[in-house]
PDB file of N, CA and C in Angstrom:
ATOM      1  N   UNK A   1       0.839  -1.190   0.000  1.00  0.00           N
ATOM      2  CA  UNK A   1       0.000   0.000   0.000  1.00  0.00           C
ATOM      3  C   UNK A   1       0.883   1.254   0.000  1.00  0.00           C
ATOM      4  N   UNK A   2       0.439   2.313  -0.568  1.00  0.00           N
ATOM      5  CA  UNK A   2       1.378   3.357  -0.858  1.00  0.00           C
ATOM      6  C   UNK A   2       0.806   4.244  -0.042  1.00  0.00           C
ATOM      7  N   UNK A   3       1.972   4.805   0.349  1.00  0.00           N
ATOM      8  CA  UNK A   3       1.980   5.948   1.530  1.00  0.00           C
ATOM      9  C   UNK A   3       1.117   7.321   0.937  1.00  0.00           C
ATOM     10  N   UNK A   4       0.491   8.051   1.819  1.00  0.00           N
ATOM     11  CA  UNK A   4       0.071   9.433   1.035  1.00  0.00           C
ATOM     12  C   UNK A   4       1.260   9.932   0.889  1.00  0.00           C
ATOM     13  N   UNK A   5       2.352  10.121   1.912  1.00  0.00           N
ATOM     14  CA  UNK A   5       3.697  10.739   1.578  1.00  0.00           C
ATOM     15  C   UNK A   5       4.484  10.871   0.365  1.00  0.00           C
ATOM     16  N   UNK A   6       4.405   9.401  -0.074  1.00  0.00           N
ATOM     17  CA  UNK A   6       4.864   8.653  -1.355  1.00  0.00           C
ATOM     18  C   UNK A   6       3.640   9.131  -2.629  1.00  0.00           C
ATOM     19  N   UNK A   7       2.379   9.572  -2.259  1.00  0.00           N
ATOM     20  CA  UNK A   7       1.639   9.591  -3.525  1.00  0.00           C
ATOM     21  C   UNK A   7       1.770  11.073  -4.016  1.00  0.00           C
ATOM     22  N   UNK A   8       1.797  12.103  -2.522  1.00  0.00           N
ATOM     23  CA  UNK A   8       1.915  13.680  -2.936  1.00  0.00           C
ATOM     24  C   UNK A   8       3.773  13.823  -3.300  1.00  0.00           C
ATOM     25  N   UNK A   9       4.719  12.966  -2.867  1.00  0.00           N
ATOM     26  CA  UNK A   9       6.160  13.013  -3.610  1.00  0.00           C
ATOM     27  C   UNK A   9       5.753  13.169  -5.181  1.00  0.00           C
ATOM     28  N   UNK A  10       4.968  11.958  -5.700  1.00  0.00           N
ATOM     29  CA  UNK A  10       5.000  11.573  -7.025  1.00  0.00           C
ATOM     30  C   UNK A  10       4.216  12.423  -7.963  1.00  0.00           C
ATOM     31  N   UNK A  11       2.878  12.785  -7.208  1.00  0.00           N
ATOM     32  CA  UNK A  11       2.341  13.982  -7.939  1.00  0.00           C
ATOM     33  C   UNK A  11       3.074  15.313  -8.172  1.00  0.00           C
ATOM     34  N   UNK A  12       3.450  15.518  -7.064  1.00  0.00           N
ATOM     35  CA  UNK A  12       4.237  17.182  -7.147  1.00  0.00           C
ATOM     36  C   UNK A  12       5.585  17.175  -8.310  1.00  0.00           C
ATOM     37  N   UNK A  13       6.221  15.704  -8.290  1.00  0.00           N
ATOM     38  CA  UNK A  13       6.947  15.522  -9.452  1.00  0.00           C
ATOM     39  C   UNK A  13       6.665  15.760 -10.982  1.00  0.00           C
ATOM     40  N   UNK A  14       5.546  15.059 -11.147  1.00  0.00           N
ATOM     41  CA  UNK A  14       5.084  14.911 -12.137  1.00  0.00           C
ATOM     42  C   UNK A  14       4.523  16.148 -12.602  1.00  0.00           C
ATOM     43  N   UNK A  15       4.057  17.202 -11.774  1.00  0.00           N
ATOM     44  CA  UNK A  15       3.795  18.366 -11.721  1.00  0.00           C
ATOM     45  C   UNK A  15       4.471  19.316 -12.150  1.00  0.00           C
ATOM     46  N   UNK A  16       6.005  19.375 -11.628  1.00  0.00           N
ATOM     47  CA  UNK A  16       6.617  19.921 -11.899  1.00  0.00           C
ATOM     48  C   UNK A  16       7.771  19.513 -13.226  1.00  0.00           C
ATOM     49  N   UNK A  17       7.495  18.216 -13.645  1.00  0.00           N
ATOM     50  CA  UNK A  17       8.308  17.988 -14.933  1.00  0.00           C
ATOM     51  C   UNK A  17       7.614  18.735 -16.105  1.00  0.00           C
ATOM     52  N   UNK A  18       7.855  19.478 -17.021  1.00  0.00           N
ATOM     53  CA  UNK A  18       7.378  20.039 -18.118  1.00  0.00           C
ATOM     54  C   UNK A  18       8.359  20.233 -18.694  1.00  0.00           C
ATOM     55  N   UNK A  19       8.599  21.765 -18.671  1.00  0.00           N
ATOM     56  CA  UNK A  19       9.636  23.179 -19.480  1.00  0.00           C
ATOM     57  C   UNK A  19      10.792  22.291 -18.809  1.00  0.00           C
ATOM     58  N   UNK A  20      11.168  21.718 -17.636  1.00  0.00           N
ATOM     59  CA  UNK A  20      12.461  21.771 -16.986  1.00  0.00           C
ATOM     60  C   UNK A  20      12.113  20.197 -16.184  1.00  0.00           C
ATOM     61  N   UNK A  21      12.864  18.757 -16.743  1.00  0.00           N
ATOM     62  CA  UNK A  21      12.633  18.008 -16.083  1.00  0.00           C
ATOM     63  C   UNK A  21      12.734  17.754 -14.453  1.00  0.00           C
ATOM     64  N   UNK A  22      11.785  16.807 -14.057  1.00  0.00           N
ATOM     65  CA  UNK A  22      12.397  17.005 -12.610  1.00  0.00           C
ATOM     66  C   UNK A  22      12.288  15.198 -12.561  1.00  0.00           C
ATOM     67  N   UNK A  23      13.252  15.203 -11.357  1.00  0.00           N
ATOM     68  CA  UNK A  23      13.616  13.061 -11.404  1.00  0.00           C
ATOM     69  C   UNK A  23      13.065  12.982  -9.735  1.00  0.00           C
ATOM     70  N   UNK A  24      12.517  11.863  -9.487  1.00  0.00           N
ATOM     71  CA  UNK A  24      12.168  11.215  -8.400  1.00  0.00           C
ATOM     72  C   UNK A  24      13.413  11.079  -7.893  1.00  0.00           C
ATOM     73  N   UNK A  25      13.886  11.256  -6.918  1.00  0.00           N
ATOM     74  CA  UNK A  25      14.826  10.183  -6.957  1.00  0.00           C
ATOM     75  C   UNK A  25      15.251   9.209  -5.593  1.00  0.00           C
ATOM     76  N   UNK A  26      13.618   9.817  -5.003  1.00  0.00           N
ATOM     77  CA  UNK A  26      13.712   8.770  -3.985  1.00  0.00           C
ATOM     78  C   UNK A  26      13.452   7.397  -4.387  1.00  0.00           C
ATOM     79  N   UNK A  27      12.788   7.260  -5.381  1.00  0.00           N
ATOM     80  CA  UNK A  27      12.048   5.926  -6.196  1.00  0.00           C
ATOM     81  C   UNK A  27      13.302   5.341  -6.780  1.00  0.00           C
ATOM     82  N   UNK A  28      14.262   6.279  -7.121  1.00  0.00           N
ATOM     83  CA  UNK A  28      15.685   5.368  -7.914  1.00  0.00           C
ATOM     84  C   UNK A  28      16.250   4.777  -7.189  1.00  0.00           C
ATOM     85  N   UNK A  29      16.242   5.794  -5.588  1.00  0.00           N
ATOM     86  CA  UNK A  29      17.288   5.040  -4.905  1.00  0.00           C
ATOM     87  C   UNK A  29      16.537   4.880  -3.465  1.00  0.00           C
ATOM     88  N   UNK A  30      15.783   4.208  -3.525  1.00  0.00           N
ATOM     89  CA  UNK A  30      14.736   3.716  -2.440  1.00  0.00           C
ATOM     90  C   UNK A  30      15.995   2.907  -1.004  1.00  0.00           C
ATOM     91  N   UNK A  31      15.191   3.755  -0.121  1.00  0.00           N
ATOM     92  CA  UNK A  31      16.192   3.879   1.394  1.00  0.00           C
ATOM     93  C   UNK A  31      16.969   4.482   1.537  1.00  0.00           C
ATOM     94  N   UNK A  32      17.722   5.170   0.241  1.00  0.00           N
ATOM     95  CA  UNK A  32      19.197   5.668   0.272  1.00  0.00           C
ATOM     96  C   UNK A  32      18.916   7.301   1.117  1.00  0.00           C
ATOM     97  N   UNK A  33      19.448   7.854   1.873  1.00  0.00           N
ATOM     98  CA  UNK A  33      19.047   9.152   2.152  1.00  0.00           C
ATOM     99  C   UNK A  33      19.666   9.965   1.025  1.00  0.00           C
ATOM    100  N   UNK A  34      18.442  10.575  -0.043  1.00  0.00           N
ATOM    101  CA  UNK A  34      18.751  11.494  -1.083  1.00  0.00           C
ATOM    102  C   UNK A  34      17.595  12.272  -1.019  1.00  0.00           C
ATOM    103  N   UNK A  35      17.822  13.423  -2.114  1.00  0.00           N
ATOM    104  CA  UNK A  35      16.865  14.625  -2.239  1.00  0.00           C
ATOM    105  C   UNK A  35      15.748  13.225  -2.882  1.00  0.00           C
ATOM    106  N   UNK A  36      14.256  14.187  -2.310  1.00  0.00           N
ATOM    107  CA  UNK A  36      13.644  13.216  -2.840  1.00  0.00           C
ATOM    108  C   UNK A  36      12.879  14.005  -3.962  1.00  0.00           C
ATOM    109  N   UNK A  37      13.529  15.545  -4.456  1.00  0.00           N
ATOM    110  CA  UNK A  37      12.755  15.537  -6.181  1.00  0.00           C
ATOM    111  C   UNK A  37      14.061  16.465  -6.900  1.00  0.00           C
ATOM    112  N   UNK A  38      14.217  15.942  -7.733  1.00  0.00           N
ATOM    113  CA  UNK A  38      15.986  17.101  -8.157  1.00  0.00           C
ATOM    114  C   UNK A  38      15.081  17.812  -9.400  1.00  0.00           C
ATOM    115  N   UNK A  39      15.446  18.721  -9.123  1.00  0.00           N
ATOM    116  CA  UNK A  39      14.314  19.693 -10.683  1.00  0.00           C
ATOM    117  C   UNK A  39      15.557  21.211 -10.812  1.00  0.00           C
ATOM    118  N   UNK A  40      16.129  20.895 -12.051  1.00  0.00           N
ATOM    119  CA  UNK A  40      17.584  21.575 -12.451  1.00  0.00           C
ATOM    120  C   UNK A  40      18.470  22.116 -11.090  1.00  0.00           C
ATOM    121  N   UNK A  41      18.414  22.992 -11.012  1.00  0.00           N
ATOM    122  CA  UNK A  41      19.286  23.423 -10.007  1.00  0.00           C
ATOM    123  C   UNK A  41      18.891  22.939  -8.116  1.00  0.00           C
ATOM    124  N   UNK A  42      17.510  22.715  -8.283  1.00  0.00           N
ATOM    125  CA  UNK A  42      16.956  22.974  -7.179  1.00  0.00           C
ATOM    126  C   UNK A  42      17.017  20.850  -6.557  1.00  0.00           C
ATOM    127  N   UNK A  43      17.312  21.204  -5.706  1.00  0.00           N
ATOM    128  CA  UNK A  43      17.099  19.909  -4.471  1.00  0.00           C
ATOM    129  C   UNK A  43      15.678  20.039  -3.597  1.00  0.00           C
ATOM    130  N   UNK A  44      14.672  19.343  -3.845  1.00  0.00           N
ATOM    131  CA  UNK A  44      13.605  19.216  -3.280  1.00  0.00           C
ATOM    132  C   UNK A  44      12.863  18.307  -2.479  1.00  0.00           C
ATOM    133  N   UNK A  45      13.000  18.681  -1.267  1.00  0.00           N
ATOM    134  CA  UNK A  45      12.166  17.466  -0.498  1.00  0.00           C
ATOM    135  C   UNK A  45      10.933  17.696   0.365  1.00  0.00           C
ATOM    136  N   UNK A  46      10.069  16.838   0.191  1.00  0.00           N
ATOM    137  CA  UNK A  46       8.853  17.233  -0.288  1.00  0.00           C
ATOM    138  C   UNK A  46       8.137  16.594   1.069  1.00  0.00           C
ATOM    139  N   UNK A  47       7.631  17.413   2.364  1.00  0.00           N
ATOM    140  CA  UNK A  47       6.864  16.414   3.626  1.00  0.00           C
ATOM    141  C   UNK A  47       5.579  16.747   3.438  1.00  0.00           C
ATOM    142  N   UNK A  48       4.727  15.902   3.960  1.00  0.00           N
ATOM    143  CA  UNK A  48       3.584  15.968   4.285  1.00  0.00           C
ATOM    144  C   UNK A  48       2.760  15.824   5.537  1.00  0.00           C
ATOM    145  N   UNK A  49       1.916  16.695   5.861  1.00  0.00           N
ATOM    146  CA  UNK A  49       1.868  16.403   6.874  1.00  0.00           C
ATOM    147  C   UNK A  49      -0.123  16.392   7.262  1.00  0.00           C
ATOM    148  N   UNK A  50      -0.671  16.127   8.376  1.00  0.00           N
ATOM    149  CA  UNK A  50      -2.173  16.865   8.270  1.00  0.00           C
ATOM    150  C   UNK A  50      -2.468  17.379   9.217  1.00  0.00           C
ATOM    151  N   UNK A  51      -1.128  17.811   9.667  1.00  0.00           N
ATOM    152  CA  UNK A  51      -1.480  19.138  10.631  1.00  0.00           C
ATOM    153  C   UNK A  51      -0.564  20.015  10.272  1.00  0.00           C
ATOM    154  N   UNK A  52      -1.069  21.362  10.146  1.00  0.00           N
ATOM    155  CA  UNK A  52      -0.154  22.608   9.395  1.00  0.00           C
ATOM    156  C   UNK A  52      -0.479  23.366  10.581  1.00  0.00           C
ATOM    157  N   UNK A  53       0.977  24.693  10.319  1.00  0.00           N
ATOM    158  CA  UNK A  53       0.726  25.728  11.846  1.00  0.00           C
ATOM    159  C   UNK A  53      -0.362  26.422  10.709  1.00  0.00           C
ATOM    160  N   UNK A  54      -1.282  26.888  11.660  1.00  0.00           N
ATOM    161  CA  UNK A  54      -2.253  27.530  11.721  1.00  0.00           C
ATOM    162  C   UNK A  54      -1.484  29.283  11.780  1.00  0.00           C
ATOM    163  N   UNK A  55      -1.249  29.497  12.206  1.00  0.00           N
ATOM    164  CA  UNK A  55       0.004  30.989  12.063  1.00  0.00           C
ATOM    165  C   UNK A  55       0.088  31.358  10.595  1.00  0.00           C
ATOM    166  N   UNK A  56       1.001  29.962   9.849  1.00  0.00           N
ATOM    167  CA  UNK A  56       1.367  29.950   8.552  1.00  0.00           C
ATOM    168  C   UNK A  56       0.309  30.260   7.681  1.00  0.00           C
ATOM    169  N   UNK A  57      -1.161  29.961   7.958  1.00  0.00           N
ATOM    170  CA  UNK A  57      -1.583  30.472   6.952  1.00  0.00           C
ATOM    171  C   UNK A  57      -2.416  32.018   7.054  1.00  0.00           C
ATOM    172  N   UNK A  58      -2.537  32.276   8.296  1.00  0.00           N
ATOM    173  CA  UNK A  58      -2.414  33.551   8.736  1.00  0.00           C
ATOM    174  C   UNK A  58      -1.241  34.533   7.966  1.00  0.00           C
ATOM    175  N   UNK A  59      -0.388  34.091   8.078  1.00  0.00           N
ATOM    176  CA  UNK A  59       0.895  35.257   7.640  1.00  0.00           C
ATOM    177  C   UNK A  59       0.512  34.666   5.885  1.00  0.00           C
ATOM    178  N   UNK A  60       0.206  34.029   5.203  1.00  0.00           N
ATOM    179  CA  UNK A  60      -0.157  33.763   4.191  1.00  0.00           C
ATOM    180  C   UNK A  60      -0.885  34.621   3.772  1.00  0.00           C
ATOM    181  N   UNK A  61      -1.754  34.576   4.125  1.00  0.00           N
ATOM    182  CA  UNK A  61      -3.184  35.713   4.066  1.00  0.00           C
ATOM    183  C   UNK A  61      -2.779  36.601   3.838  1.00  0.00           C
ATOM    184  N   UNK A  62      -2.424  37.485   5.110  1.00  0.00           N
ATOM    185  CA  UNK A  62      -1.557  38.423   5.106  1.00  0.00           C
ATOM    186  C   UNK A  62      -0.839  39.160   3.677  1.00  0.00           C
ATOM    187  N   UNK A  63       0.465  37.972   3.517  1.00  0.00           N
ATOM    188  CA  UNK A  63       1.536  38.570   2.444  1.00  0.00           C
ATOM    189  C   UNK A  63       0.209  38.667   1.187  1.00  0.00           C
ATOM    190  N   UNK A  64      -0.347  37.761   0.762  1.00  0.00           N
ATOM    191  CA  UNK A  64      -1.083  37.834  -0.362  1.00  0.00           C
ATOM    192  C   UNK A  64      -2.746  39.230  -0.630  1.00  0.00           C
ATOM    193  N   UNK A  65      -2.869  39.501   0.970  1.00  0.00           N
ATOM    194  CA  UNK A  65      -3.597  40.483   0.646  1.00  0.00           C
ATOM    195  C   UNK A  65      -3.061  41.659   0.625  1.00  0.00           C
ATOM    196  N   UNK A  66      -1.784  41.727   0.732  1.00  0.00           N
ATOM    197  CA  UNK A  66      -0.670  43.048   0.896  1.00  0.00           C
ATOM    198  C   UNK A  66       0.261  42.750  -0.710  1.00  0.00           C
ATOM    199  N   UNK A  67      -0.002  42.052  -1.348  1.00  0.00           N
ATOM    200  CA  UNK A  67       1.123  41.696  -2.580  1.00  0.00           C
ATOM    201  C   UNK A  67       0.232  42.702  -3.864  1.00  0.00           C
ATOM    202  N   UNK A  68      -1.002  43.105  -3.509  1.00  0.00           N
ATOM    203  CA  UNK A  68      -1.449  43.575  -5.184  1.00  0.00           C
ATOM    204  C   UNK A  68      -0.913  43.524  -6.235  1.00  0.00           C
ATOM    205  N   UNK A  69      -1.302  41.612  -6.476  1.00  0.00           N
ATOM    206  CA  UNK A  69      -0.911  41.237  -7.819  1.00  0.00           C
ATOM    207  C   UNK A  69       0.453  41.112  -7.368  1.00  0.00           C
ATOM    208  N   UNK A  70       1.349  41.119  -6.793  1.00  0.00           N
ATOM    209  CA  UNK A  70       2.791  40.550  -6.782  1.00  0.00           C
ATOM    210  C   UNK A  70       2.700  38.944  -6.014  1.00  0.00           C
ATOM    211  N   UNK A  71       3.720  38.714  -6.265  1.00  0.00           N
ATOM    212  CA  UNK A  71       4.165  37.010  -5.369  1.00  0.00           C
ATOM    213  C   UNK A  71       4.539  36.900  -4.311  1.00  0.00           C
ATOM    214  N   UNK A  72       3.234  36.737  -3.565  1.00  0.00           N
ATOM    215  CA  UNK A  72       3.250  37.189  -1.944  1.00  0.00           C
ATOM    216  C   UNK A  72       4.451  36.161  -1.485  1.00  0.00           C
ATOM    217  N   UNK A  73       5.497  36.878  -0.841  1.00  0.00           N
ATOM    218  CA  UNK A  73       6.256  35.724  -0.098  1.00  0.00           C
ATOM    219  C   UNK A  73       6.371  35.870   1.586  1.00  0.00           C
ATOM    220  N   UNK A  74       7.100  34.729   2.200  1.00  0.00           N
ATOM    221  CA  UNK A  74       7.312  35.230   3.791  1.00  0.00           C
ATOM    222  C   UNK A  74       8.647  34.516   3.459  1.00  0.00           C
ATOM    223  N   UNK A  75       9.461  35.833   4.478  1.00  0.00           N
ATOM    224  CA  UNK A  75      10.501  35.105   4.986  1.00  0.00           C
ATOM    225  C   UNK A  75      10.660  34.975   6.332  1.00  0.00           C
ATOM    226  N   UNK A  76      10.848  33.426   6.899  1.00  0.00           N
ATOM    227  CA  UNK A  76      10.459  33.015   8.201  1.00  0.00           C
ATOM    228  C   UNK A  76      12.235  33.462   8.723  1.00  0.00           C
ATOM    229  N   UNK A  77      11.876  34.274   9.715  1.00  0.00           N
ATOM    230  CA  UNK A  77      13.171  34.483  10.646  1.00  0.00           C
ATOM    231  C   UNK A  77      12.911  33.853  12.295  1.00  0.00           C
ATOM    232  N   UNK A  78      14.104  33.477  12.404  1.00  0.00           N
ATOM    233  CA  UNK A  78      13.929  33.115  13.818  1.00  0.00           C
ATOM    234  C   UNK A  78      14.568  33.968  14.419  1.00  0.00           C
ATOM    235  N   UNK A  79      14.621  34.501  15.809  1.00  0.00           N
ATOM    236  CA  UNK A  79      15.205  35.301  16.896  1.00  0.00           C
ATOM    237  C   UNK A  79      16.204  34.676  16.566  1.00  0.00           C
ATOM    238  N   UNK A  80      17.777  35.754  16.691  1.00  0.00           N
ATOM    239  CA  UNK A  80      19.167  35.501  16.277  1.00  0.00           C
ATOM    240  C   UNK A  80      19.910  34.566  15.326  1.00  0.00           C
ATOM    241  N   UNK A  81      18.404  34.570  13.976  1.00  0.00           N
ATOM    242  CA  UNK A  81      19.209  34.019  13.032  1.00  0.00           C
ATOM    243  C   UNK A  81      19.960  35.380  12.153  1.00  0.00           C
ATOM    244  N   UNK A  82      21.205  35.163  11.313  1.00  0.00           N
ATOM    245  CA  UNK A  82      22.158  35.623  10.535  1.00  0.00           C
ATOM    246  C   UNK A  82      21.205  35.778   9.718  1.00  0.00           C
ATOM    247  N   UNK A  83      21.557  36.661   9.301  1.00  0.00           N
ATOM    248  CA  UNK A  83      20.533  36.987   7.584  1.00  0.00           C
ATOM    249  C   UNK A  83      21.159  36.686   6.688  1.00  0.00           C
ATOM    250  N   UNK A  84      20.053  35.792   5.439  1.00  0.00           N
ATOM    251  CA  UNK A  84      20.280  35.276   4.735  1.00  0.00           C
ATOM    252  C   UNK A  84      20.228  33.754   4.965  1.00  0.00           C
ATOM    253  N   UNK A  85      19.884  33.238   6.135  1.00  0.00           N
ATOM    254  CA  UNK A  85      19.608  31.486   6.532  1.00  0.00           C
ATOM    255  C   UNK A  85      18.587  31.597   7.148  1.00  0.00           C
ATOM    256  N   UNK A  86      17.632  32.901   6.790  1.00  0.00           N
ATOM    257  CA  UNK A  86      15.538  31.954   6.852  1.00  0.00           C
ATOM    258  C   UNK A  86      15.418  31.703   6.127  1.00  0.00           C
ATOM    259  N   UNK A  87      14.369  31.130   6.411  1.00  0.00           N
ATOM    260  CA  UNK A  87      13.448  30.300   4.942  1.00  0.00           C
ATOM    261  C   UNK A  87      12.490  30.935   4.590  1.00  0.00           C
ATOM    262  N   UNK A  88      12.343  30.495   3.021  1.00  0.00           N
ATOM    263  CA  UNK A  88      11.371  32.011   1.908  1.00  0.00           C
ATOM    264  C   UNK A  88      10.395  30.390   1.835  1.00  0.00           C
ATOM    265  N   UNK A  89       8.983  30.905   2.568  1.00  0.00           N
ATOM    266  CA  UNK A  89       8.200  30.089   2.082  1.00  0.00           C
ATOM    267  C   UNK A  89       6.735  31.287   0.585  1.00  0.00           C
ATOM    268  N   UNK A  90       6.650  30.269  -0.081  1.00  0.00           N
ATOM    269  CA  UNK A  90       5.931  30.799  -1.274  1.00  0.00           C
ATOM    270  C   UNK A  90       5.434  29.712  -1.958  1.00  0.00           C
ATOM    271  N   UNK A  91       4.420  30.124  -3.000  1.00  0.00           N
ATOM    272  CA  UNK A  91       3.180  29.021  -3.249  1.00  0.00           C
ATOM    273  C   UNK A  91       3.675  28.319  -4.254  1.00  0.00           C
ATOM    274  N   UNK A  92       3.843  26.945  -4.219  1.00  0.00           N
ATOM    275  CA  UNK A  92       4.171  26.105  -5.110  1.00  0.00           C
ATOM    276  C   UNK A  92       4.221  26.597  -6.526  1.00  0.00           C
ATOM    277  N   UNK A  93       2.899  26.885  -7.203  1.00  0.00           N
ATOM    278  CA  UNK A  93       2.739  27.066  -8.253  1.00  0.00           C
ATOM    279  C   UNK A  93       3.331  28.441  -8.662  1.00  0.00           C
ATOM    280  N   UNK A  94       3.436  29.559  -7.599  1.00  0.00           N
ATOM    281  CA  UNK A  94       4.426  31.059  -8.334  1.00  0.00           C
ATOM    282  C   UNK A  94       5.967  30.578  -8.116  1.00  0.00           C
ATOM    283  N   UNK A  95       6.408  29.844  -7.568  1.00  0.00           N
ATOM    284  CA  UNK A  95       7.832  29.024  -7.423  1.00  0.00           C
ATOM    285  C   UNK A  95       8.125  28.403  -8.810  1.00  0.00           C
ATOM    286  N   UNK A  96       6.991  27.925  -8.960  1.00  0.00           N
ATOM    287  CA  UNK A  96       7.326  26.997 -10.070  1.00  0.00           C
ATOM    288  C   UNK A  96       7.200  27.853 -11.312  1.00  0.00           C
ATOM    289  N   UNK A  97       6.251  28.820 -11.388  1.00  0.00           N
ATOM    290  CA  UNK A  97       5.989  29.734 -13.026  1.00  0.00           C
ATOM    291  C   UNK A  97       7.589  31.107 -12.558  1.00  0.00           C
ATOM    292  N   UNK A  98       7.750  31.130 -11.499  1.00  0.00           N
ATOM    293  CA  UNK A  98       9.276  31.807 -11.570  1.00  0.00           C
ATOM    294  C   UNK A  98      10.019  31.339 -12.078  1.00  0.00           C
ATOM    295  N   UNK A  99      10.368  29.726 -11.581  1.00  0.00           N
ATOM    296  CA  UNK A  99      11.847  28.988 -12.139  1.00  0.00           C
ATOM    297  C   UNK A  99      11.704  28.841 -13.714  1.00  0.00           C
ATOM    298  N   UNK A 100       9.919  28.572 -14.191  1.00  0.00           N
ATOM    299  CA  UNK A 100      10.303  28.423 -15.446  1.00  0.00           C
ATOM    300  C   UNK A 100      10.502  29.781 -16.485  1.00  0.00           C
ATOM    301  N   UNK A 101      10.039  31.030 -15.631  1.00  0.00           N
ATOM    302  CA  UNK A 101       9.975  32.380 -16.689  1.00  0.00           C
ATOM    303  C   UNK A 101      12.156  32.346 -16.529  1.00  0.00           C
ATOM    304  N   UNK A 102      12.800  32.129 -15.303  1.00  0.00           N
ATOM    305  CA  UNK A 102      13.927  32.144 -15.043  1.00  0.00           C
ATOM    306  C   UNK A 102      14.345  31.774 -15.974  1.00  0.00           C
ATOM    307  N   UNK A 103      14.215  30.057 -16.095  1.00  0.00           N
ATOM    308  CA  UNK A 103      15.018  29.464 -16.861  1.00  0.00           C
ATOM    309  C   UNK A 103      15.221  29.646 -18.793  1.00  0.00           C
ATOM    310  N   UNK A 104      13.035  30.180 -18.780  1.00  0.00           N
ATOM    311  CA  UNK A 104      12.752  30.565 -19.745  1.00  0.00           C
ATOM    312  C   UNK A 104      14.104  31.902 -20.710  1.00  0.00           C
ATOM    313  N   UNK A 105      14.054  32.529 -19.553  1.00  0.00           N
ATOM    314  CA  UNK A 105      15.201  34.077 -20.008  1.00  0.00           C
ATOM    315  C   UNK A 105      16.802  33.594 -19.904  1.00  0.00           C
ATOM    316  N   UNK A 106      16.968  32.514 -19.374  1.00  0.00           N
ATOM    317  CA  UNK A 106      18.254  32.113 -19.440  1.00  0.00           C
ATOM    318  C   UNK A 106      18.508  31.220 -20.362  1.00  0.00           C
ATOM    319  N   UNK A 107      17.775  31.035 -21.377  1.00  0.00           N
ATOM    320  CA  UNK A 107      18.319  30.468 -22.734  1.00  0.00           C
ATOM    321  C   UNK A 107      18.058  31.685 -24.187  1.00  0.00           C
ATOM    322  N   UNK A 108      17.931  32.947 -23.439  1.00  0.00           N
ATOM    323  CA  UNK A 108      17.683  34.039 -24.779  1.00  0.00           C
ATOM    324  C   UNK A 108      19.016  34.528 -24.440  1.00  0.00           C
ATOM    325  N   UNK A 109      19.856  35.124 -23.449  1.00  0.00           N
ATOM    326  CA  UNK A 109      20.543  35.834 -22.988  1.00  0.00           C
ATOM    327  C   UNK A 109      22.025  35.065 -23.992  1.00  0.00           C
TER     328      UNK A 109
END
């Protein structure tokens, strides 16, 4: 029986292969500790869970009713982290139409 873990890995893959392939590669190398989605530059590993902070989608809200029309992002800081090592959380799908307009302009240049 297949894990939901294992079914939203495989969808979000498949999702994201188009313009810019992306490889499973927990499925290649099953047990091995590896990224479990490689999509060009990017190392992706993908949890699931069915409990989310409730905060997160508060500050979600938030960035996206404050973005007019831009790509609402958050960057999560913790008390006495160095800047430049939070994490930029942002919505799958503007992540993904970025990397490909990115990659899109990096084969005209």
């Amino acid at each position: 029986m297949t894990k939901n873990w294992k079914a939203v890995e495989k969808r979000i893959c498949e999702w994201l292969d188009g313009v810019i392939p992306a490889t499973r590669n927990s499925k290649i190398f099953m047990g091995d500790a590896v990224e479990d989605i490689a999509w060009d530059g990017f190392s992706i590993e993908v949890k699931s869970r069915n409990i989310f902070p409730k905060y997160l989608y508060a500050w979600f809200e938030q960035a996206t009713t404050n973005a007019n029309g831009k790509v609402p992002i958050i960057i999560w800081h913790h008390d006495g982290m160095r800047i430049g090592k939070q994490l930029v959380v942002i919505k799958a799908e503007d992540f993904k139409n970025l990397v490909e307009r990115w990659e899109g302009n990096a084969g005209s240049k």
